[in-house]
N, C-alpha and C. Protein backbone atom coordinates (compact mmCIF):
# COMPACT_ATOMS: atom_id res chain seq x y z
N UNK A 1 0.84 -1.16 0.00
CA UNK A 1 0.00 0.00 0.00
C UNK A 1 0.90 1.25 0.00
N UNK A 2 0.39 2.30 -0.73
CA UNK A 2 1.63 3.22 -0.96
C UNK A 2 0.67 4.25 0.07
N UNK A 3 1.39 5.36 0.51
CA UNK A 3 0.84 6.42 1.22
C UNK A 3 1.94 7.59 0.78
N UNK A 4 0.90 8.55 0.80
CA UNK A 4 1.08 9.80 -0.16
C UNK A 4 1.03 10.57 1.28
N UNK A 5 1.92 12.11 1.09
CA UNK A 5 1.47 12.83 2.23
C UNK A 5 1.43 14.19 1.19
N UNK A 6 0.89 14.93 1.97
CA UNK A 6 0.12 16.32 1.28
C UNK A 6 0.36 17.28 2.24
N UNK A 7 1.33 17.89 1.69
CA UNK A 7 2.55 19.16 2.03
C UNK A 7 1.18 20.76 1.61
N UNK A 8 1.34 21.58 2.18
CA UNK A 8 0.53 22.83 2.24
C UNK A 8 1.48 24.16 2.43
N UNK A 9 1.83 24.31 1.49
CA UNK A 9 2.25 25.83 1.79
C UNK A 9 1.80 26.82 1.70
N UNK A 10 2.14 28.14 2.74
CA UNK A 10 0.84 28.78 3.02
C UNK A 10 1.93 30.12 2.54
N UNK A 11 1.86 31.26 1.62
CA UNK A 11 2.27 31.99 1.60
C UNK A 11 1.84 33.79 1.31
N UNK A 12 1.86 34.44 2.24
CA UNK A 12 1.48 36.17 2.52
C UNK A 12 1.91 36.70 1.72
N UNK A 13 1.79 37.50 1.04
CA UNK A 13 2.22 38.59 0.18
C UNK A 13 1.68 40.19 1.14
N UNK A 14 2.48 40.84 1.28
CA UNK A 14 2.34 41.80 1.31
C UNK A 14 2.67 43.32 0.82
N UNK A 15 1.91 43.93 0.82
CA UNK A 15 2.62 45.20 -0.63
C UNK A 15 2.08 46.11 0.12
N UNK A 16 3.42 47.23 0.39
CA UNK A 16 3.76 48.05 1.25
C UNK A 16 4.09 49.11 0.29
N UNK A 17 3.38 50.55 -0.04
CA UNK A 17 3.65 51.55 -0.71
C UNK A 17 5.05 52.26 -0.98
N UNK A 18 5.15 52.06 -2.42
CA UNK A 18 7.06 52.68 -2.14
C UNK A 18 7.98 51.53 -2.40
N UNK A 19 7.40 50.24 -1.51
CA UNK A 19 8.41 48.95 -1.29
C UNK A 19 8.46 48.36 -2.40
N UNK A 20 7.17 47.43 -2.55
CA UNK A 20 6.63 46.71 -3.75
C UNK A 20 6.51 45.65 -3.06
N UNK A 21 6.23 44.58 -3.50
CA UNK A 21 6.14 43.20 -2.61
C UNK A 21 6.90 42.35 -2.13
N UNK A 22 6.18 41.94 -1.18
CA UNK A 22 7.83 41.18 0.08
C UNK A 22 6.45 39.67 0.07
N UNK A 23 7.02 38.77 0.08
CA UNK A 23 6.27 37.46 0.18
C UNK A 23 7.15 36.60 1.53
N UNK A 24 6.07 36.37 2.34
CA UNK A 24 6.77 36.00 3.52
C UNK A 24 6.17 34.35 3.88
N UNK A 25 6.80 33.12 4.89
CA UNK A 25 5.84 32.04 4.73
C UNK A 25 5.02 32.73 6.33
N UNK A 26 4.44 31.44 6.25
CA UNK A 26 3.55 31.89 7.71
C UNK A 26 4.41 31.96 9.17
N UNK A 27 5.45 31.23 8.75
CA UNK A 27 6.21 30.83 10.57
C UNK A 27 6.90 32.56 10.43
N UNK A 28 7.40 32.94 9.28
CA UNK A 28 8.31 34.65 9.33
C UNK A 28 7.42 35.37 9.80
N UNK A 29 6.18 35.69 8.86
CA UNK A 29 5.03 36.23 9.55
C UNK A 29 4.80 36.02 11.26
N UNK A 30 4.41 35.26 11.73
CA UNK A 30 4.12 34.99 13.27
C UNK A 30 5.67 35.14 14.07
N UNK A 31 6.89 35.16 13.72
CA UNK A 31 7.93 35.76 14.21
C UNK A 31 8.05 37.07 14.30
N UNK A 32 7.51 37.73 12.81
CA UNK A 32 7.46 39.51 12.89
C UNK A 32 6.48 39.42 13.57
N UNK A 33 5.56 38.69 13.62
CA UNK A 33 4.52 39.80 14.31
C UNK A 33 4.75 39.54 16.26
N UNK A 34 5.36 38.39 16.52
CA UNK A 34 5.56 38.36 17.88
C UNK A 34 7.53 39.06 18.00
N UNK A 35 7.97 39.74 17.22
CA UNK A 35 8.82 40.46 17.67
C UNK A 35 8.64 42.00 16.94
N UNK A 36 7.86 42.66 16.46
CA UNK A 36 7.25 43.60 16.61
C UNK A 36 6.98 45.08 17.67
N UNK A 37 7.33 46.41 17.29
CA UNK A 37 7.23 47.00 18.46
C UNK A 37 5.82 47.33 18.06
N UNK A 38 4.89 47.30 19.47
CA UNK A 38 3.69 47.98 19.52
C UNK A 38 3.58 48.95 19.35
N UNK A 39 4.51 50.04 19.07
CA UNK A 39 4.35 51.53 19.03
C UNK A 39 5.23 51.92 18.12
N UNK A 40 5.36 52.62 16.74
CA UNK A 40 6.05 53.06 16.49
C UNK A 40 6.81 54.54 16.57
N UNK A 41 7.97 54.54 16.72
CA UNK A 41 8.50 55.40 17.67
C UNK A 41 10.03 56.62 16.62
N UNK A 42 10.10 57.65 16.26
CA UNK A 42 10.67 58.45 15.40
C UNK A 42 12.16 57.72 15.54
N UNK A 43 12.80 57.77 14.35
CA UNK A 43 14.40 57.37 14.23
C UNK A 43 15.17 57.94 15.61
N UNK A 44 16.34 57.33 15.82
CA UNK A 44 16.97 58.40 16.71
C UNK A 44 17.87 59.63 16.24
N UNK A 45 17.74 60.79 16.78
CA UNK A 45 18.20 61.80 15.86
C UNK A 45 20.07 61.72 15.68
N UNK A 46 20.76 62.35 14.76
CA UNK A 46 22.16 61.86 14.61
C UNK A 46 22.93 62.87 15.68
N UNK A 47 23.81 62.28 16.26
CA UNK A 47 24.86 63.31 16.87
C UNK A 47 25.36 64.28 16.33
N UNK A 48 25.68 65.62 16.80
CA UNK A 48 26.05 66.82 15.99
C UNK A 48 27.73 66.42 16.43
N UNK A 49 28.66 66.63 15.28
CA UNK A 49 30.01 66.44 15.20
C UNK A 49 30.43 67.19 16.76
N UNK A 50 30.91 66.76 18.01
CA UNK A 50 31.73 67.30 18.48
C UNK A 50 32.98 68.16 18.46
N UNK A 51 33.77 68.51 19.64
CA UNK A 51 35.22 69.17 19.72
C UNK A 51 36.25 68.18 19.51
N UNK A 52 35.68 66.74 19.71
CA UNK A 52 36.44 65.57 19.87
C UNK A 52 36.34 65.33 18.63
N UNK A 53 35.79 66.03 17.64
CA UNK A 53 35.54 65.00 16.28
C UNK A 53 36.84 63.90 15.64
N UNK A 54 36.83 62.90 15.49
CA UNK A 54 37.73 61.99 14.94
C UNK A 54 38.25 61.38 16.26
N UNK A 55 37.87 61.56 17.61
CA UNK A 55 38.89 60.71 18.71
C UNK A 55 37.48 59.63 18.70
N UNK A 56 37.37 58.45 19.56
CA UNK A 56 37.10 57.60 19.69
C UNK A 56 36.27 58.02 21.37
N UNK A 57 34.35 57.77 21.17
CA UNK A 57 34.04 58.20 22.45
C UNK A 57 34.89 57.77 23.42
N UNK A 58 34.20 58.14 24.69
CA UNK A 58 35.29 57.48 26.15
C UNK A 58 34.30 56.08 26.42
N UNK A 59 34.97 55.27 27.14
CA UNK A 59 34.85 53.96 26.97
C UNK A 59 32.97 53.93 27.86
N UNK A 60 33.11 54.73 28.96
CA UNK A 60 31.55 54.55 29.46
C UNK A 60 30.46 54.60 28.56
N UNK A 61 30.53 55.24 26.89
CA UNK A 61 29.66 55.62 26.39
C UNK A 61 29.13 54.59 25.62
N UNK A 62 30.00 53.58 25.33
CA UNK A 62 29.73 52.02 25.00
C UNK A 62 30.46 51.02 25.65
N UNK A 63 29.88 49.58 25.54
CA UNK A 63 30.62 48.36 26.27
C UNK A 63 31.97 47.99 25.27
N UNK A 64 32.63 48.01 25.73
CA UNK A 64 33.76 47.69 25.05
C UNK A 64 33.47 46.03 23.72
N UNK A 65 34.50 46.86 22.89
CA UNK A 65 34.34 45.70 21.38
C UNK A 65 34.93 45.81 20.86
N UNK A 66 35.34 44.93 19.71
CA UNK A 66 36.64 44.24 18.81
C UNK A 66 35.84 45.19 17.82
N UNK A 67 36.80 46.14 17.11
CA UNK A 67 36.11 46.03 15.80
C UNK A 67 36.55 45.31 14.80
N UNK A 68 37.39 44.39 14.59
CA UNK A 68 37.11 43.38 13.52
C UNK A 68 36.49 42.35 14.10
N UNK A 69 35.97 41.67 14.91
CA UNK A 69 35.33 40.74 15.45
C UNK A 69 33.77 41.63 14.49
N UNK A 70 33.70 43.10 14.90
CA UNK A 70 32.49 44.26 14.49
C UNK A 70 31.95 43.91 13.07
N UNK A 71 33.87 44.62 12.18
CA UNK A 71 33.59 43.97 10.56
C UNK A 71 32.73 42.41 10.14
N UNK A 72 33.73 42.03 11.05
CA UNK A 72 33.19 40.62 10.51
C UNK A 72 31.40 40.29 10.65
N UNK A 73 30.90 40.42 11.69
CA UNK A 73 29.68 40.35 12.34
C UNK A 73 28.52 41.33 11.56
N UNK A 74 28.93 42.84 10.83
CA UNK A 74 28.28 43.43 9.93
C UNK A 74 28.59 42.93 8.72
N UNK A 75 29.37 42.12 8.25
CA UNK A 75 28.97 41.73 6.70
C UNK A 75 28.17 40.31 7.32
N UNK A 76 28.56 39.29 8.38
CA UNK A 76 27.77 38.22 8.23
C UNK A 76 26.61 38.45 8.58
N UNK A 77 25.67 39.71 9.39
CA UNK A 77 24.21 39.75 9.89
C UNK A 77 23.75 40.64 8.52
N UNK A 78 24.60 40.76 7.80
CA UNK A 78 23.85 41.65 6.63
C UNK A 78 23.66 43.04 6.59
N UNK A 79 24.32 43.30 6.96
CA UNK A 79 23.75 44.98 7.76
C UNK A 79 24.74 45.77 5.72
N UNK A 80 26.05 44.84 5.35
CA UNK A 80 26.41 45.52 4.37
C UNK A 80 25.43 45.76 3.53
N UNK A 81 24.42 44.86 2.98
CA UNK A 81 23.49 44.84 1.84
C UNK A 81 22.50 45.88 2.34
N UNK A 82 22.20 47.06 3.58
CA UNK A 82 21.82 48.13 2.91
C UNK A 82 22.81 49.04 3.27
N UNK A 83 23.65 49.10 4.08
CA UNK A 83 24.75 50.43 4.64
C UNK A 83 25.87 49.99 4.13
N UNK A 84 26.61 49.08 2.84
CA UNK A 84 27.94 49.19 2.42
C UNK A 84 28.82 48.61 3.46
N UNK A 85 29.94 48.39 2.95
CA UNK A 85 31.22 46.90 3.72
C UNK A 85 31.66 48.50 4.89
N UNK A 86 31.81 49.56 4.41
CA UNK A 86 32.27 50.63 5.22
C UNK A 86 31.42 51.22 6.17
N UNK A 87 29.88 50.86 5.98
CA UNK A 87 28.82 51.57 6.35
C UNK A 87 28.72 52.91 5.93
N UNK A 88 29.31 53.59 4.70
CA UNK A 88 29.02 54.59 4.32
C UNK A 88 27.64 55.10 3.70
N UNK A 89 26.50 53.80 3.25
CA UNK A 89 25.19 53.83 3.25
C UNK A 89 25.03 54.91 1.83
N UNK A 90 23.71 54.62 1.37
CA UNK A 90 23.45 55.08 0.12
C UNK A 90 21.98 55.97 0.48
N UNK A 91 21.57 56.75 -0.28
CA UNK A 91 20.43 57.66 -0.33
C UNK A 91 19.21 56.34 -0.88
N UNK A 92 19.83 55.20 -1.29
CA UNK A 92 18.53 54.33 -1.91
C UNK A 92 18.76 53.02 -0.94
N UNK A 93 18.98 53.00 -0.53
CA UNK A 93 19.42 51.86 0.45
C UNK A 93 19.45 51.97 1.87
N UNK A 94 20.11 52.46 2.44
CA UNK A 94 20.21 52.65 3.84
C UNK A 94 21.22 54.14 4.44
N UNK A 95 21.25 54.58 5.47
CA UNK A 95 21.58 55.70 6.16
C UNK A 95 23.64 55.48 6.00
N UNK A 96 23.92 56.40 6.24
CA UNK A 96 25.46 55.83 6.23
C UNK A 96 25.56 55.68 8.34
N UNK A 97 26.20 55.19 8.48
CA UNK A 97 25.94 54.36 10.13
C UNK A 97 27.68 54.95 10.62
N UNK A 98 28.66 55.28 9.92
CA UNK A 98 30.26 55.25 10.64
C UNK A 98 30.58 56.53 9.53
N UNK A 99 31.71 57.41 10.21
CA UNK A 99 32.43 57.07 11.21
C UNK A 99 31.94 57.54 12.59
N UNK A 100 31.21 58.45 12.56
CA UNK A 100 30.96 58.76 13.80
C UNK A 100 29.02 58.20 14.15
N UNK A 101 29.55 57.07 14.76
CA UNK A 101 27.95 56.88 14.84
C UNK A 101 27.33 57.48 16.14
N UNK A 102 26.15 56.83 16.05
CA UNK A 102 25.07 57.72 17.38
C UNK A 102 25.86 56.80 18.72
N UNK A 103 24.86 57.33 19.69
CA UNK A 103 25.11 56.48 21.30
C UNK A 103 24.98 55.05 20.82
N UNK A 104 25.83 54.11 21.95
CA UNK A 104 25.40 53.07 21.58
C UNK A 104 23.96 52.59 22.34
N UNK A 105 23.25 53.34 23.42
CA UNK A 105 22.00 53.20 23.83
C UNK A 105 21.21 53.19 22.71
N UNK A 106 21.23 54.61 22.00
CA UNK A 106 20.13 54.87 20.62
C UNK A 106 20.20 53.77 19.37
N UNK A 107 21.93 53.41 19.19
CA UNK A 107 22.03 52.54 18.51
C UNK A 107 21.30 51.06 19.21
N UNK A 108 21.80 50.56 19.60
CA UNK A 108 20.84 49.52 20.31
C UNK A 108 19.42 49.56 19.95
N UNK A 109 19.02 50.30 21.07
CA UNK A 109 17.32 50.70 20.61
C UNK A 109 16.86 50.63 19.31
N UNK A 110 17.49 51.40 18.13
CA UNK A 110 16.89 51.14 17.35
C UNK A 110 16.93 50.14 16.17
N UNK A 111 18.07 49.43 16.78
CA UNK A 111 18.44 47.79 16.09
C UNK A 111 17.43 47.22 16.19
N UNK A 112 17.04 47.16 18.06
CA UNK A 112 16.12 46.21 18.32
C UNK A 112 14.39 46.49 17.86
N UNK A 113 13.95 48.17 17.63
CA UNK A 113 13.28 48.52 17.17
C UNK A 113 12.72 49.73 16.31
N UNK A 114 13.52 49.04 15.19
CA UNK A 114 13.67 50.02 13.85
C UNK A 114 12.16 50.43 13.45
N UNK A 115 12.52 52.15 13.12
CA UNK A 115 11.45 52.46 12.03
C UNK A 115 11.75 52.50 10.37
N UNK A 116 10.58 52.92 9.97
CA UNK A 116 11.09 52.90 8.53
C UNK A 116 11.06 51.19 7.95
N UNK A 117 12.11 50.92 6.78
CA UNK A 117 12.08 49.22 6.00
C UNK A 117 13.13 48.44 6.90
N UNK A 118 14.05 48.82 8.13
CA UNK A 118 14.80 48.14 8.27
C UNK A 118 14.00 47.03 9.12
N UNK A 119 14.50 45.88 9.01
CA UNK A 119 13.90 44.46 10.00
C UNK A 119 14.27 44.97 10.91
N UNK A 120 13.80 44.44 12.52
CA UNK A 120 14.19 44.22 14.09
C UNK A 120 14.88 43.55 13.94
N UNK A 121 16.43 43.08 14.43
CA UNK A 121 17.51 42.69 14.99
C UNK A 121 17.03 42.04 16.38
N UNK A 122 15.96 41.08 16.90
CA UNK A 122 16.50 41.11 18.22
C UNK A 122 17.56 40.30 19.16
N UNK A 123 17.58 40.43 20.44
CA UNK A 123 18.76 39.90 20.65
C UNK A 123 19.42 38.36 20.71
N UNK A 124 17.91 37.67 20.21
CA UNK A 124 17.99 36.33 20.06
C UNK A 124 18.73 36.49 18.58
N UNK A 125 18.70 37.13 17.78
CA UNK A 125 18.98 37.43 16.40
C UNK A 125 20.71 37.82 16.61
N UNK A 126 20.80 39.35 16.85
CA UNK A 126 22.31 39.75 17.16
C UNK A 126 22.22 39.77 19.06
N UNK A 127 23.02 39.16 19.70
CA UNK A 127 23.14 39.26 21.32
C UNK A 127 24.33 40.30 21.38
N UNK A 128 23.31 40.79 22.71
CA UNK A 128 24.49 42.45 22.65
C UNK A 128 25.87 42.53 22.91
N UNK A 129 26.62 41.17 23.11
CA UNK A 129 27.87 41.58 22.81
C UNK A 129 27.91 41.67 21.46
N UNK A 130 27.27 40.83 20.52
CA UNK A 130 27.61 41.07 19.02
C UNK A 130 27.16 42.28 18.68
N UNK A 131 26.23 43.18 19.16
CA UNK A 131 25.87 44.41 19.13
C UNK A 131 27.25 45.57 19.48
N UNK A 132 27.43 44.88 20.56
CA UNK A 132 28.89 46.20 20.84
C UNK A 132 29.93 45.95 19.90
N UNK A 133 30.47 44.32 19.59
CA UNK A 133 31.51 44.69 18.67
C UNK A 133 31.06 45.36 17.56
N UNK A 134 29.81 45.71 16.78
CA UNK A 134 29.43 46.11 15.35
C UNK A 134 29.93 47.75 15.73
N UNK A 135 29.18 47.75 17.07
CA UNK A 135 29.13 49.40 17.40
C UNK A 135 30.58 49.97 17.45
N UNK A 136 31.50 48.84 18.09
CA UNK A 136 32.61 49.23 18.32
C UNK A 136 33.89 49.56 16.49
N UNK A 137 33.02 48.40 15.75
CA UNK A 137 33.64 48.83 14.18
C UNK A 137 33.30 50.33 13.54
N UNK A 138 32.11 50.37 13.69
CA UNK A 138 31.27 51.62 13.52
C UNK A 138 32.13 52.53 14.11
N UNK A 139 32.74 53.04 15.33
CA UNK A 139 33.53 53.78 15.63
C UNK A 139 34.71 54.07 15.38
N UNK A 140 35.21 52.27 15.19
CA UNK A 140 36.38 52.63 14.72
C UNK A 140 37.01 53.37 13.27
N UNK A 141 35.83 53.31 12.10
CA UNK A 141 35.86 53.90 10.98
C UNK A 141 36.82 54.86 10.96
N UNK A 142 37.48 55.41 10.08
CA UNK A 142 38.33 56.70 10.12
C UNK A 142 37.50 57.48 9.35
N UNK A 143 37.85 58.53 9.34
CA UNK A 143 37.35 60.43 8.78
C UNK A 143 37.58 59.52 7.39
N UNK A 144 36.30 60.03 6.56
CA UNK A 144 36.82 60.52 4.96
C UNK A 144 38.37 61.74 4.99
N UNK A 145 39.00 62.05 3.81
CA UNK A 145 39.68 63.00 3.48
C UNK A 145 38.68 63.86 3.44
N UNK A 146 39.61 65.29 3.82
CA UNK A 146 38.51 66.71 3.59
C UNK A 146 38.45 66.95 1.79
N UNK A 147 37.59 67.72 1.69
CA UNK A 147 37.18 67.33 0.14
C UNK A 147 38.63 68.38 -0.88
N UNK A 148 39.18 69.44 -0.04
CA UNK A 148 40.05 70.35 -0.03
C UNK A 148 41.29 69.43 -0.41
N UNK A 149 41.67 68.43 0.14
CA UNK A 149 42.87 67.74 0.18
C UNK A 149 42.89 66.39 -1.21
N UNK A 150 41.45 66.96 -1.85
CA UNK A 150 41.89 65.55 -3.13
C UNK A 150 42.24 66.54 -4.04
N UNK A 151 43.12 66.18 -4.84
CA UNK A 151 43.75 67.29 -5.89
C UNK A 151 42.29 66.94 -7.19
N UNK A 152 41.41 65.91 -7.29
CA UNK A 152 40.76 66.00 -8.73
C UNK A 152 39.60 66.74 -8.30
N UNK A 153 39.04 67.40 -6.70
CA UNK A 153 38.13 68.30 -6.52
C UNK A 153 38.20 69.67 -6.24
N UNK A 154 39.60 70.17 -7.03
CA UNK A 154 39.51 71.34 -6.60
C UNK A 154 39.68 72.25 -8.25
């Protein structure tokens, strides 16, 4: 006697203005929607360049981190495919994130609950030491050159 089994796949489409369509199965669906913020809440605003510009915050202002342990951990969670291997970020893609990024509180926060197209990160996803080393690459970035100092822009 032969026995057959009968597989069901169940798949959402959803079409989000601007986006175009994202097709999700049902288990992604019931993950976004049980990691989800109930409230949506404005970006965090960017730091205005300090007196310190180009030194490296002081260590209380984040948990200490490798930034190549950082590199490595932002190209493998994906974060390059919308902010670039440098995080210098595109006007069609994502924000530029380094060299001088935000707090790592704000950063955090809004890993774990992004507005706008970016997914939630949570910490079952990136755990916050893998959070500090990213933060800690993010800092480590160096200055672009001033635009004064390339001889083909002047």
């Amino acid at each position: 006697m032969k026995r057959f089994a009968l597989l069901t796949l169940v798949v959402i489409v959803t079409v989000t203005p601007g986006t175009g369509a994202v097709a999700q199965s049902r288990s992604q669906v019931q993950a976004n929607a049980a990691s989800a913020p109930q409230e949506q809440t404005a970006p965090p605003p960017a730091q205005p360049p300090s007196a310190t510009e180009g030194q490296t915050p002081p260590a209380a202002a984040a948990p200490a981190g490798n930034p190549e342990t950082g590199r490595k951990l932002f190209a493998s969670n994906g974060c390059y495919q919308c902010h670039g291997y440098e995080a210098q970020g595109s006007t069609a893609t994502g924000p530029r994130l380094g060299p001088r990024p935000i707090s790592f509180a704000a950063f955090s926060r809004y890993v774990r609950q992004p507005t706008g197209q970016m997914p939630p990160y949570t910490s079952r996803i990136v755990p916050d030491t893998d959070l500090a080393h990213i933060h800690a690459f993010l800092r480590a970035l160096p200055e672009p050159p001033a635009a004064q100092s390339i001889p083909l822009l002047k």
